[in-house]
C-alpha atoms as a PDB file:
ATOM      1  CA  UNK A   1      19.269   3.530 -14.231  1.00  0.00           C
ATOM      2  CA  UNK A   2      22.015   2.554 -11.910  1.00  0.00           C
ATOM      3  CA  UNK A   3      21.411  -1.288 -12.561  1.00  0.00           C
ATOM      4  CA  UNK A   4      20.593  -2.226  -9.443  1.00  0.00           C
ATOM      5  CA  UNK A   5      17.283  -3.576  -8.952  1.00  0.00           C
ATOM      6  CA  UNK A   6      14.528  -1.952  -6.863  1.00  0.00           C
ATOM      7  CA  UNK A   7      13.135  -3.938  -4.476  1.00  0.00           C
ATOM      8  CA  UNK A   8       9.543  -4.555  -4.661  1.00  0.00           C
ATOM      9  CA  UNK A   9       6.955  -5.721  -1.498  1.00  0.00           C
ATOM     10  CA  UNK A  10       3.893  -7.304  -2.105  1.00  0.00           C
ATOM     11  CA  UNK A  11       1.413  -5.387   0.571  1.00  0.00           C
ATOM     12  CA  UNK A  12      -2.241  -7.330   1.677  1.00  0.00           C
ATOM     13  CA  UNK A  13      -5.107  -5.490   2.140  1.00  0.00           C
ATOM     14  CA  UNK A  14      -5.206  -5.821   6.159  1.00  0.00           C
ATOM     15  CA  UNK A  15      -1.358  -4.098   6.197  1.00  0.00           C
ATOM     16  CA  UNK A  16      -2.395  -1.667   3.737  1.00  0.00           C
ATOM     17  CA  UNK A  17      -5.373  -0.748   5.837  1.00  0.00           C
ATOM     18  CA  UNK A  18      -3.304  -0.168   8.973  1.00  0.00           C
ATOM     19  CA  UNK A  19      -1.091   1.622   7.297  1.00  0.00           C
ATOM     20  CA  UNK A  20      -3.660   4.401   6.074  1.00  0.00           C
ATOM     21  CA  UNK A  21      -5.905   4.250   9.162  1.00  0.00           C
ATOM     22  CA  UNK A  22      -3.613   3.426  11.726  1.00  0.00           C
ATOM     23  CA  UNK A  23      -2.210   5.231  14.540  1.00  0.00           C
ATOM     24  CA  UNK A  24       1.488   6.758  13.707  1.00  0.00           C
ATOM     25  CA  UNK A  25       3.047   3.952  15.764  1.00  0.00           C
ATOM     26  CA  UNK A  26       1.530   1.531  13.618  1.00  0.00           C
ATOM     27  CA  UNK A  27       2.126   3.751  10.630  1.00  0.00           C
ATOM     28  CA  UNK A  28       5.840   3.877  11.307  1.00  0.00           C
ATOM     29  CA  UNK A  29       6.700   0.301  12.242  1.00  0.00           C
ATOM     30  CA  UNK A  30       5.547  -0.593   9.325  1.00  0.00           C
ATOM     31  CA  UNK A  31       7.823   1.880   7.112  1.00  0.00           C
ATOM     32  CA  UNK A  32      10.626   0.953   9.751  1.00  0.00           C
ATOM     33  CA  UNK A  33      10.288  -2.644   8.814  1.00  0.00           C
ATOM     34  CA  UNK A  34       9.626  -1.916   5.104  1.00  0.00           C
ATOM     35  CA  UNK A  35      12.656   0.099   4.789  1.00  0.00           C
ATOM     36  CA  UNK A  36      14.644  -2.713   6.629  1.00  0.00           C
ATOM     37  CA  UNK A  37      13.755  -5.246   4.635  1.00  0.00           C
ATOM     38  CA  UNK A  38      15.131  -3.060   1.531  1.00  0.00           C
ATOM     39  CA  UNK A  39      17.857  -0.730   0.958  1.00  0.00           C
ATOM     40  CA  UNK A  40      15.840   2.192   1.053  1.00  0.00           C
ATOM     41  CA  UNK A  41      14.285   2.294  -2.814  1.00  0.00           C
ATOM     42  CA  UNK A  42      11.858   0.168  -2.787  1.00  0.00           C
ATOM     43  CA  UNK A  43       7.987  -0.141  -4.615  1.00  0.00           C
ATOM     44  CA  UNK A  44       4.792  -1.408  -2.665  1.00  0.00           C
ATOM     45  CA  UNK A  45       2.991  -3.821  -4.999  1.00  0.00           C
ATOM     46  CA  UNK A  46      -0.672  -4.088  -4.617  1.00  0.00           C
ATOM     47  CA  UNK A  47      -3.408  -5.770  -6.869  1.00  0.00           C
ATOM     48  CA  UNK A  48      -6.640  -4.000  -7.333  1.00  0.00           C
ATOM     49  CA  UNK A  49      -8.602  -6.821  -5.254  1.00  0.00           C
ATOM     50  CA  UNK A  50      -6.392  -5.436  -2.890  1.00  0.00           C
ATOM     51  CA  UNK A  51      -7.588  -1.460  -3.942  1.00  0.00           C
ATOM     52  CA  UNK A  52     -11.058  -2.709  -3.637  1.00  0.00           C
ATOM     53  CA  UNK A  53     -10.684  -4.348   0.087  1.00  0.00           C
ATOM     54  CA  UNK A  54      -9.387  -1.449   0.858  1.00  0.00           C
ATOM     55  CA  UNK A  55     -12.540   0.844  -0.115  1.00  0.00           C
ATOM     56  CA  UNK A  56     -15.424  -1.415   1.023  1.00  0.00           C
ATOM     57  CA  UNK A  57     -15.430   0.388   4.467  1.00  0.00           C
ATOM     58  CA  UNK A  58     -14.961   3.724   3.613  1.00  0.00           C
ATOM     59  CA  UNK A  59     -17.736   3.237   0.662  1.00  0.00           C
ATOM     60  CA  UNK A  60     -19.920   1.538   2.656  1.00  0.00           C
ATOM     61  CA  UNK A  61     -19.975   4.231   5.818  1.00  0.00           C
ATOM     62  CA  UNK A  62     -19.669   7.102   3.546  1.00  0.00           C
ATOM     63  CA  UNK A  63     -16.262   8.074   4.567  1.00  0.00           C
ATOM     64  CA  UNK A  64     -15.302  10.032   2.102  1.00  0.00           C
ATOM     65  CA  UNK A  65     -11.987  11.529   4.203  1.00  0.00           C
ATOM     66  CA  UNK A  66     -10.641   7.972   4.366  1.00  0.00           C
ATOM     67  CA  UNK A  67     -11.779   6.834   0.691  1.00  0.00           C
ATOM     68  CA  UNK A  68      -9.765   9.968  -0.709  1.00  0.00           C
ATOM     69  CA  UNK A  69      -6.756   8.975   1.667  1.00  0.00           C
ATOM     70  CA  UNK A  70      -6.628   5.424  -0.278  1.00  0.00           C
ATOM     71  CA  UNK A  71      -6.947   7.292  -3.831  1.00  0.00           C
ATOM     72  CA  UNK A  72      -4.080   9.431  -2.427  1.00  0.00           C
ATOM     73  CA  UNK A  73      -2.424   6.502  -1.022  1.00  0.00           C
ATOM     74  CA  UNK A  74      -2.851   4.597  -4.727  1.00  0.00           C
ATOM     75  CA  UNK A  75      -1.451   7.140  -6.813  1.00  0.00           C
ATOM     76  CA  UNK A  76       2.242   7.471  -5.240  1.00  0.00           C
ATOM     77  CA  UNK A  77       4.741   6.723  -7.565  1.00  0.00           C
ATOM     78  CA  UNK A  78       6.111   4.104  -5.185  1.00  0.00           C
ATOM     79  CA  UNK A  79       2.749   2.681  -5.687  1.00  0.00           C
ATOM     80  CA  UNK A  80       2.925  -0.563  -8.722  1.00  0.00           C
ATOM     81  CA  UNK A  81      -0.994  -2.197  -9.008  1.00  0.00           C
ATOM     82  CA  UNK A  82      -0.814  -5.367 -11.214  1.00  0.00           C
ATOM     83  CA  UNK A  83      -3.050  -7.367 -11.936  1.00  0.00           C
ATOM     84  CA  UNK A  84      -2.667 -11.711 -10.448  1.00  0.00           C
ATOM     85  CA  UNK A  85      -2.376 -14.146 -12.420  1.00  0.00           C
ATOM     86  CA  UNK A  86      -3.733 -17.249 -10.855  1.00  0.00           C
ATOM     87  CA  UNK A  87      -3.186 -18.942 -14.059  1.00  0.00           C
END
């Protein structure tokens, strides 16, 4: 470790869900601004209300192509889940 500190971005549900079933435009403005916003190394943080937003259409339809994108999509190393604390 370097000691300089990875920069970390919170992503919602609704960008998440572009991100995976969007078009490529959509798909790369979104790393454009991402990356931007960061110096290159950064981690997506997600919560797994967030995880389960993401599946309620692809569960619900029985789209299992899109359901296995988000698994793929959850298990990146770039990828932190952590659980809120609303306390």
């Amino acid at each position: 470790m370097n000691g300089s500190a990875e920069a970390a971005f919170y992503i919602d549900s609704s960008v998440l869900i572009l991100f995976v079933e969007g078009t490529f435009t959509v798909r790369e403005s979104i790393i454009h601004r991402i990356t931007d916003l960061s110096s290159g190394s950064f981690s997506l943080v997600i919560s797994p209300l967030t995880m389960l937003e993401c599946l309620v259409k692809p569960l619900r339809t029985g789209d299992q192509a899109s359901a296995e994108a988000y698994d793929r999509f959850f298990l990146q190393a770039a990828v932190k889940v952590v659980e809120a604390d609303f306390r």
